[in-house]
PDB file of N, CA and C in Angstrom:
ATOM      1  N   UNK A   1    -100.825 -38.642  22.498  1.00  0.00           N
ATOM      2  CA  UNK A   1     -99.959 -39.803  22.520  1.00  0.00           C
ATOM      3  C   UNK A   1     -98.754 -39.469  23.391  1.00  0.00           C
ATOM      4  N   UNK A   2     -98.519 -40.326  24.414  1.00  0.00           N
ATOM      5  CA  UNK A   2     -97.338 -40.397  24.981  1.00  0.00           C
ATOM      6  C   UNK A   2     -95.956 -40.786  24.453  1.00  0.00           C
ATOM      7  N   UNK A   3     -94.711 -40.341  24.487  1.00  0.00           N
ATOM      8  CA  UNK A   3     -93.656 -40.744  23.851  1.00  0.00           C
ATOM      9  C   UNK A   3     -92.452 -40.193  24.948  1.00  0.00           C
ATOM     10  N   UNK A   4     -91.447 -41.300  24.633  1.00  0.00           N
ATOM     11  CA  UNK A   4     -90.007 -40.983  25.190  1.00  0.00           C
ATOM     12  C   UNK A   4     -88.993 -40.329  24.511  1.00  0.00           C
ATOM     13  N   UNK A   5     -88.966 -39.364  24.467  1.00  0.00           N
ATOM     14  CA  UNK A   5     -87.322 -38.574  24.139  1.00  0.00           C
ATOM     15  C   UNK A   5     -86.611 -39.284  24.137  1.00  0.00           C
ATOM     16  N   UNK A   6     -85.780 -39.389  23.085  1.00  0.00           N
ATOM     17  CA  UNK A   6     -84.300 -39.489  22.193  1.00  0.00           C
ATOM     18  C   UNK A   6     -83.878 -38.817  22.524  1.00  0.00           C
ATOM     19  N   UNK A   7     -83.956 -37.399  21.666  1.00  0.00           N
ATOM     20  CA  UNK A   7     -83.295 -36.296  21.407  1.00  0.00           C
ATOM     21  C   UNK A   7     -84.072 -35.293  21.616  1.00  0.00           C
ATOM     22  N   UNK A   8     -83.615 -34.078  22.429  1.00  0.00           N
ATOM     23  CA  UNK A   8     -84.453 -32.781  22.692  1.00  0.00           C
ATOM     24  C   UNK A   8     -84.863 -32.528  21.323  1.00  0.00           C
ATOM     25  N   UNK A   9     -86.455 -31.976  21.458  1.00  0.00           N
ATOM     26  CA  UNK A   9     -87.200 -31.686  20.852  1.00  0.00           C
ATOM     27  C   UNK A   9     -87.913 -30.168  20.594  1.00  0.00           C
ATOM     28  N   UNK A  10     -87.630 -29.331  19.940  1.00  0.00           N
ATOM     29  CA  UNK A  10     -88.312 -28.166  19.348  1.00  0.00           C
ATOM     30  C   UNK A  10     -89.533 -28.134  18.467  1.00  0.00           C
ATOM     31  N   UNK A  11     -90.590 -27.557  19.012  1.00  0.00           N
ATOM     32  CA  UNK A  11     -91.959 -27.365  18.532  1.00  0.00           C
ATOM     33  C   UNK A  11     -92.220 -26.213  18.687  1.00  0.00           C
ATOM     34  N   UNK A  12     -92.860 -24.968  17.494  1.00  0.00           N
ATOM     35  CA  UNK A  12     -93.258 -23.884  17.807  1.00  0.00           C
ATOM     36  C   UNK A  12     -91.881 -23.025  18.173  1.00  0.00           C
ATOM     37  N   UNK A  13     -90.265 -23.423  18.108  1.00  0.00           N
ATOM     38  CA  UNK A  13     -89.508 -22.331  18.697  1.00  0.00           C
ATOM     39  C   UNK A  13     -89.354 -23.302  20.192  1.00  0.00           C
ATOM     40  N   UNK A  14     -89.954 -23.771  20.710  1.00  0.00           N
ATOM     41  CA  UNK A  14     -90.004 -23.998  22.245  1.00  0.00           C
ATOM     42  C   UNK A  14     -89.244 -25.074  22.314  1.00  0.00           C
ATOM     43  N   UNK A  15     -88.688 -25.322  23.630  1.00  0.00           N
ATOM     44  CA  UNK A  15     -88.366 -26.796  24.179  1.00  0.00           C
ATOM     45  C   UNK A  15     -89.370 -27.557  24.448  1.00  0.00           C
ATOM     46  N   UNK A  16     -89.506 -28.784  23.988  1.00  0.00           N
ATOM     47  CA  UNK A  16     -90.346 -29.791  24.667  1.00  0.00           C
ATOM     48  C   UNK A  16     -90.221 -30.172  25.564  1.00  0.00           C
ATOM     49  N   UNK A  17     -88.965 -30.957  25.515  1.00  0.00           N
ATOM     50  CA  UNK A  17     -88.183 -31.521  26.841  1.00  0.00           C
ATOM     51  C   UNK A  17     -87.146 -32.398  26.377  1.00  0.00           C
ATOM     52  N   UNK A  18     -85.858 -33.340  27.240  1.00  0.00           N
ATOM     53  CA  UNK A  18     -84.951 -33.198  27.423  1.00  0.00           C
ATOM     54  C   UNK A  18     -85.150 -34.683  27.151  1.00  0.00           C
ATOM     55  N   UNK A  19     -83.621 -35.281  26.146  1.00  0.00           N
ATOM     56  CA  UNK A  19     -84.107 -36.928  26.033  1.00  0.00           C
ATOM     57  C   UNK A  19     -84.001 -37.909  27.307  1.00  0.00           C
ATOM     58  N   UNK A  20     -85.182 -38.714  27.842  1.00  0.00           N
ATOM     59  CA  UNK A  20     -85.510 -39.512  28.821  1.00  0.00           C
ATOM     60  C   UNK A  20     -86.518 -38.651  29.578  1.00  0.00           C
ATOM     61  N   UNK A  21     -86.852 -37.778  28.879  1.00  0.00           N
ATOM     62  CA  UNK A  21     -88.443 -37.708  29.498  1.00  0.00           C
ATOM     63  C   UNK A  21     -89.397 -37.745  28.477  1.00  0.00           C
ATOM     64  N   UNK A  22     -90.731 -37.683  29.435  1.00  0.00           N
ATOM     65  CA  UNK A  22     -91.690 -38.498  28.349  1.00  0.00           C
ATOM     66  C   UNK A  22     -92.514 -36.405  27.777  1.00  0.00           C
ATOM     67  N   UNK A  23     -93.322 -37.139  26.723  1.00  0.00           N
ATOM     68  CA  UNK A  23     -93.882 -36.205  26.200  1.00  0.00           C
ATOM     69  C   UNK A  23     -95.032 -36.521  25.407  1.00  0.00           C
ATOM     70  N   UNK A  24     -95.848 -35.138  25.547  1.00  0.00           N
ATOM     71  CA  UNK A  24     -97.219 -35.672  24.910  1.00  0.00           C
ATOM     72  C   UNK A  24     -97.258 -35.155  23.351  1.00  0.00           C
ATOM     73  N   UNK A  25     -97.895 -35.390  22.679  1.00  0.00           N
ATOM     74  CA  UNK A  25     -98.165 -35.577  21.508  1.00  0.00           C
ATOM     75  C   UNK A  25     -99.092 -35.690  20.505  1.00  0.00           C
ATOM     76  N   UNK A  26     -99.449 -34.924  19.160  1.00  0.00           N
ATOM     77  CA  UNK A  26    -100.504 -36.083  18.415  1.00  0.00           C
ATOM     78  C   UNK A  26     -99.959 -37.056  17.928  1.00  0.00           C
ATOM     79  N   UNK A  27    -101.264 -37.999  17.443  1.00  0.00           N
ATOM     80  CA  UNK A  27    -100.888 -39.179  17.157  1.00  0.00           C
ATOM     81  C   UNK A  27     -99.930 -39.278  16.220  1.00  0.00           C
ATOM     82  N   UNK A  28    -100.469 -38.167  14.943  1.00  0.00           N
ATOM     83  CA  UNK A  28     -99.359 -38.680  13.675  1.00  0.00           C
ATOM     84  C   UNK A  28     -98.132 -37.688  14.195  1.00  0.00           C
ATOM     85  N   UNK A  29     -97.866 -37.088  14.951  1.00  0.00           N
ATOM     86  CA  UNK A  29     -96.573 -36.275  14.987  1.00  0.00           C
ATOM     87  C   UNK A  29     -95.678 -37.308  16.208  1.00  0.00           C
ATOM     88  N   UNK A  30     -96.618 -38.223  16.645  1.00  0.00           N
ATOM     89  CA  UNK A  30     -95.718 -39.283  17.950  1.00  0.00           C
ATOM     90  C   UNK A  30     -95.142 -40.453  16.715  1.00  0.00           C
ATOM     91  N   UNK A  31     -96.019 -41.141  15.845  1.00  0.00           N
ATOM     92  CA  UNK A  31     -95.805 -41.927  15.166  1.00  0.00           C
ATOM     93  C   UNK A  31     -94.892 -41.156  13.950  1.00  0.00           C
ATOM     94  N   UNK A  32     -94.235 -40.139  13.691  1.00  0.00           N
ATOM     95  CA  UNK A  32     -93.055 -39.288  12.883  1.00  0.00           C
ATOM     96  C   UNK A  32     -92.083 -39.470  13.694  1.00  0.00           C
ATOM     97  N   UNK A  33     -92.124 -38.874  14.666  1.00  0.00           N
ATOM     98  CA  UNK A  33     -91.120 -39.275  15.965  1.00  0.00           C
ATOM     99  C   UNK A  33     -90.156 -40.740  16.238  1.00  0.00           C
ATOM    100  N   UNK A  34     -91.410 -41.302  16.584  1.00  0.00           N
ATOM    101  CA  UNK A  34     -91.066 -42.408  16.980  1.00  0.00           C
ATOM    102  C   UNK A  34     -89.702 -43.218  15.571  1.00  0.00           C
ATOM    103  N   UNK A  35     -90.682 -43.251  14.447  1.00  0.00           N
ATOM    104  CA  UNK A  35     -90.130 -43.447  13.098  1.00  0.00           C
ATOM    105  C   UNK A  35     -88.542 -42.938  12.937  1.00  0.00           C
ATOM    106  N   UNK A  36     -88.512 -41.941  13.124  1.00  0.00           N
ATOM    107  CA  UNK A  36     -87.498 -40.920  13.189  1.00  0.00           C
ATOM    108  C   UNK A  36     -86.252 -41.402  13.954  1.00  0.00           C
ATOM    109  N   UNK A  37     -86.394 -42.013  15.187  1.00  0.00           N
ATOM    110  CA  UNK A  37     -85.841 -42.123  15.914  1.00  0.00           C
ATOM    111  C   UNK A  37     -85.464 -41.297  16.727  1.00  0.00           C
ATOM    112  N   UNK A  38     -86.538 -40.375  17.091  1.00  0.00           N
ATOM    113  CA  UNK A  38     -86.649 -39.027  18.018  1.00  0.00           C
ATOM    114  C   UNK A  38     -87.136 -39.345  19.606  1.00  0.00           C
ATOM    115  N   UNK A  39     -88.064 -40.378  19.225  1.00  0.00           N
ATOM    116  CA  UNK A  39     -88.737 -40.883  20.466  1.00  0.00           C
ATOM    117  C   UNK A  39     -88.877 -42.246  20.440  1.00  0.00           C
ATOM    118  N   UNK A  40     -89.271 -42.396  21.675  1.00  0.00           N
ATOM    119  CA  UNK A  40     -89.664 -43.980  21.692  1.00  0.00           C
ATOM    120  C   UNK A  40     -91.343 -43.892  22.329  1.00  0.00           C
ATOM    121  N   UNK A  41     -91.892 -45.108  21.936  1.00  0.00           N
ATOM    122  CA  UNK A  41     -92.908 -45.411  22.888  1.00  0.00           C
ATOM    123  C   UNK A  41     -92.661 -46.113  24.256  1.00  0.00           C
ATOM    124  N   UNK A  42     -93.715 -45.557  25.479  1.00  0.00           N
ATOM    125  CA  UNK A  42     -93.462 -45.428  26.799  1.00  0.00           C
ATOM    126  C   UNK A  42     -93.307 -47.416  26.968  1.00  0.00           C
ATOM    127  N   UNK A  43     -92.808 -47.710  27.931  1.00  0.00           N
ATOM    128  CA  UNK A  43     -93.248 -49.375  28.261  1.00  0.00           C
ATOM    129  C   UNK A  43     -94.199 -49.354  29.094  1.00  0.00           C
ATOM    130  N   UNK A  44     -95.483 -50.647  28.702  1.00  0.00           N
ATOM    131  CA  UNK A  44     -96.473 -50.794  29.911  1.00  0.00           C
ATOM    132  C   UNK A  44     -95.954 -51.495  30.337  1.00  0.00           C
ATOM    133  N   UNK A  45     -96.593 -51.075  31.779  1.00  0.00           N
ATOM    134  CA  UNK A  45     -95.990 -51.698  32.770  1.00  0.00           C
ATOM    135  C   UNK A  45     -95.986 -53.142  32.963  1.00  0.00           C
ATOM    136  N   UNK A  46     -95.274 -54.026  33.532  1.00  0.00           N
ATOM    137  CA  UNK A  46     -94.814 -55.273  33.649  1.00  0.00           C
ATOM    138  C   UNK A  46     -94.318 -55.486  32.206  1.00  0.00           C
ATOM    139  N   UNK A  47     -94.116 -54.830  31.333  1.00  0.00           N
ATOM    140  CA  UNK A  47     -93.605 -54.844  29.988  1.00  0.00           C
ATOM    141  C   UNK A  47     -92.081 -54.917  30.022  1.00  0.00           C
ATOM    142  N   UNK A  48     -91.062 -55.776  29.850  1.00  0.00           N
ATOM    143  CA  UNK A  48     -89.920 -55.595  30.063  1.00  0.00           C
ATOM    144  C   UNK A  48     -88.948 -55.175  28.587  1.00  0.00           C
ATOM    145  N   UNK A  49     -87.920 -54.426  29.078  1.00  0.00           N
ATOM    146  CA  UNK A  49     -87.426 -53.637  27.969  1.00  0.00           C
ATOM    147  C   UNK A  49     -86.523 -54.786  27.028  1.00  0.00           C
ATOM    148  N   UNK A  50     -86.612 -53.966  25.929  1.00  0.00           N
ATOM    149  CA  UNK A  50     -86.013 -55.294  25.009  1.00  0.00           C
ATOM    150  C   UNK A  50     -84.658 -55.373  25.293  1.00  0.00           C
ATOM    151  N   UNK A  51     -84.311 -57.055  25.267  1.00  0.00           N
ATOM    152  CA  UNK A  51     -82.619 -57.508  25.076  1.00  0.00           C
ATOM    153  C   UNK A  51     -81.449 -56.549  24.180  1.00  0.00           C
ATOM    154  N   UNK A  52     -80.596 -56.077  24.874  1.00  0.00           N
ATOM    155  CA  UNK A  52     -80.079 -55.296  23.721  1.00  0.00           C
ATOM    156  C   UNK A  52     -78.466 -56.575  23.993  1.00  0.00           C
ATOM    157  N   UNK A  53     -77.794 -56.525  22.334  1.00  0.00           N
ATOM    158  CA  UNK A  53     -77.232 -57.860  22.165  1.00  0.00           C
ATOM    159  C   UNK A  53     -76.151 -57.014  22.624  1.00  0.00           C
ATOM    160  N   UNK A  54     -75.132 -58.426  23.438  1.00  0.00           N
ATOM    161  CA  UNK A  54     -74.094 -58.146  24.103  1.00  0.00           C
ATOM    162  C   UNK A  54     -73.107 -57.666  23.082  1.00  0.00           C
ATOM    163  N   UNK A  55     -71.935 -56.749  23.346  1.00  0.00           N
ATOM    164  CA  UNK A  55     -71.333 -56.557  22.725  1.00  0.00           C
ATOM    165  C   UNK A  55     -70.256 -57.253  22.258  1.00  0.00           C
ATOM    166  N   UNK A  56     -69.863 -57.664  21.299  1.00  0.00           N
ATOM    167  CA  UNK A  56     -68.530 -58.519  20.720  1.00  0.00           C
ATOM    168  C   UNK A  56     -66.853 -57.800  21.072  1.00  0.00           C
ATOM    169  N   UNK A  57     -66.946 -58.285  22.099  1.00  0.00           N
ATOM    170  CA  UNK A  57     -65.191 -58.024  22.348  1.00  0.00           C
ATOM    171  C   UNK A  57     -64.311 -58.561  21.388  1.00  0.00           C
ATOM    172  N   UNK A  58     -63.411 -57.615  21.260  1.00  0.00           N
ATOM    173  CA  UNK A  58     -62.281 -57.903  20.212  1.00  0.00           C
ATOM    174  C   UNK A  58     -61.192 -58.407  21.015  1.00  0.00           C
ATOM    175  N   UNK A  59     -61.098 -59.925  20.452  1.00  0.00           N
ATOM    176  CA  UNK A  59     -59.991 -60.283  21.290  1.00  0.00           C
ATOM    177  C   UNK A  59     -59.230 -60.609  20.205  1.00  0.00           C
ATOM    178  N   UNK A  60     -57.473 -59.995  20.683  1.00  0.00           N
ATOM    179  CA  UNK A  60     -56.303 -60.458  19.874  1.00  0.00           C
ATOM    180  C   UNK A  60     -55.668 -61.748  20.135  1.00  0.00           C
ATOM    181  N   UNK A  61     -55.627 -62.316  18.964  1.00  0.00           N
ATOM    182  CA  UNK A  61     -54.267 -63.463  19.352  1.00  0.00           C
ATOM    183  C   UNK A  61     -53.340 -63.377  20.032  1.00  0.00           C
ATOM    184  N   UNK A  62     -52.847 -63.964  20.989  1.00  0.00           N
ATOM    185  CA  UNK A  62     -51.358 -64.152  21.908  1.00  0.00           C
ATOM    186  C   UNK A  62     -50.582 -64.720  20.726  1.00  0.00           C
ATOM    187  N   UNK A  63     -49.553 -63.833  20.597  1.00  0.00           N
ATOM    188  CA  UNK A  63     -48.183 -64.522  20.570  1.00  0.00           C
ATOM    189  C   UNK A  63     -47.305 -65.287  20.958  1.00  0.00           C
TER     190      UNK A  63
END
């Protein structure tokens, strides 16, 4: 299973790799991951990435 790094990953002592690269996997240790919020799953292609909601500016009252 393919997956995207979050967060660097240790297996065995080792580096996996570095978050924003992809990495291979078994299935149930991609689907722990993923869960986790360690990884993501890859996007197919023409797949567009999800809306992330704009942020709410804090605006103060004028005096």
């Amino acid at each position: 299973m393919q997956v995207i790094l979050n967060k660097p990953i240790y297996m065995g002592g080792t580096d996996v790799g570095k978050p924003g690269s992809p990495a291979t996997v078994d299935e149930m240790r991609g689907r722990e991951l993923i869960k986790k919020g360690y990884a993501s799953a890859p996007q197919a292609e023409g797949e567009k990435p999800p809306a992330t909601p704009a942020k709410a500016s804090k605006s103060t009252p004028k005096k």
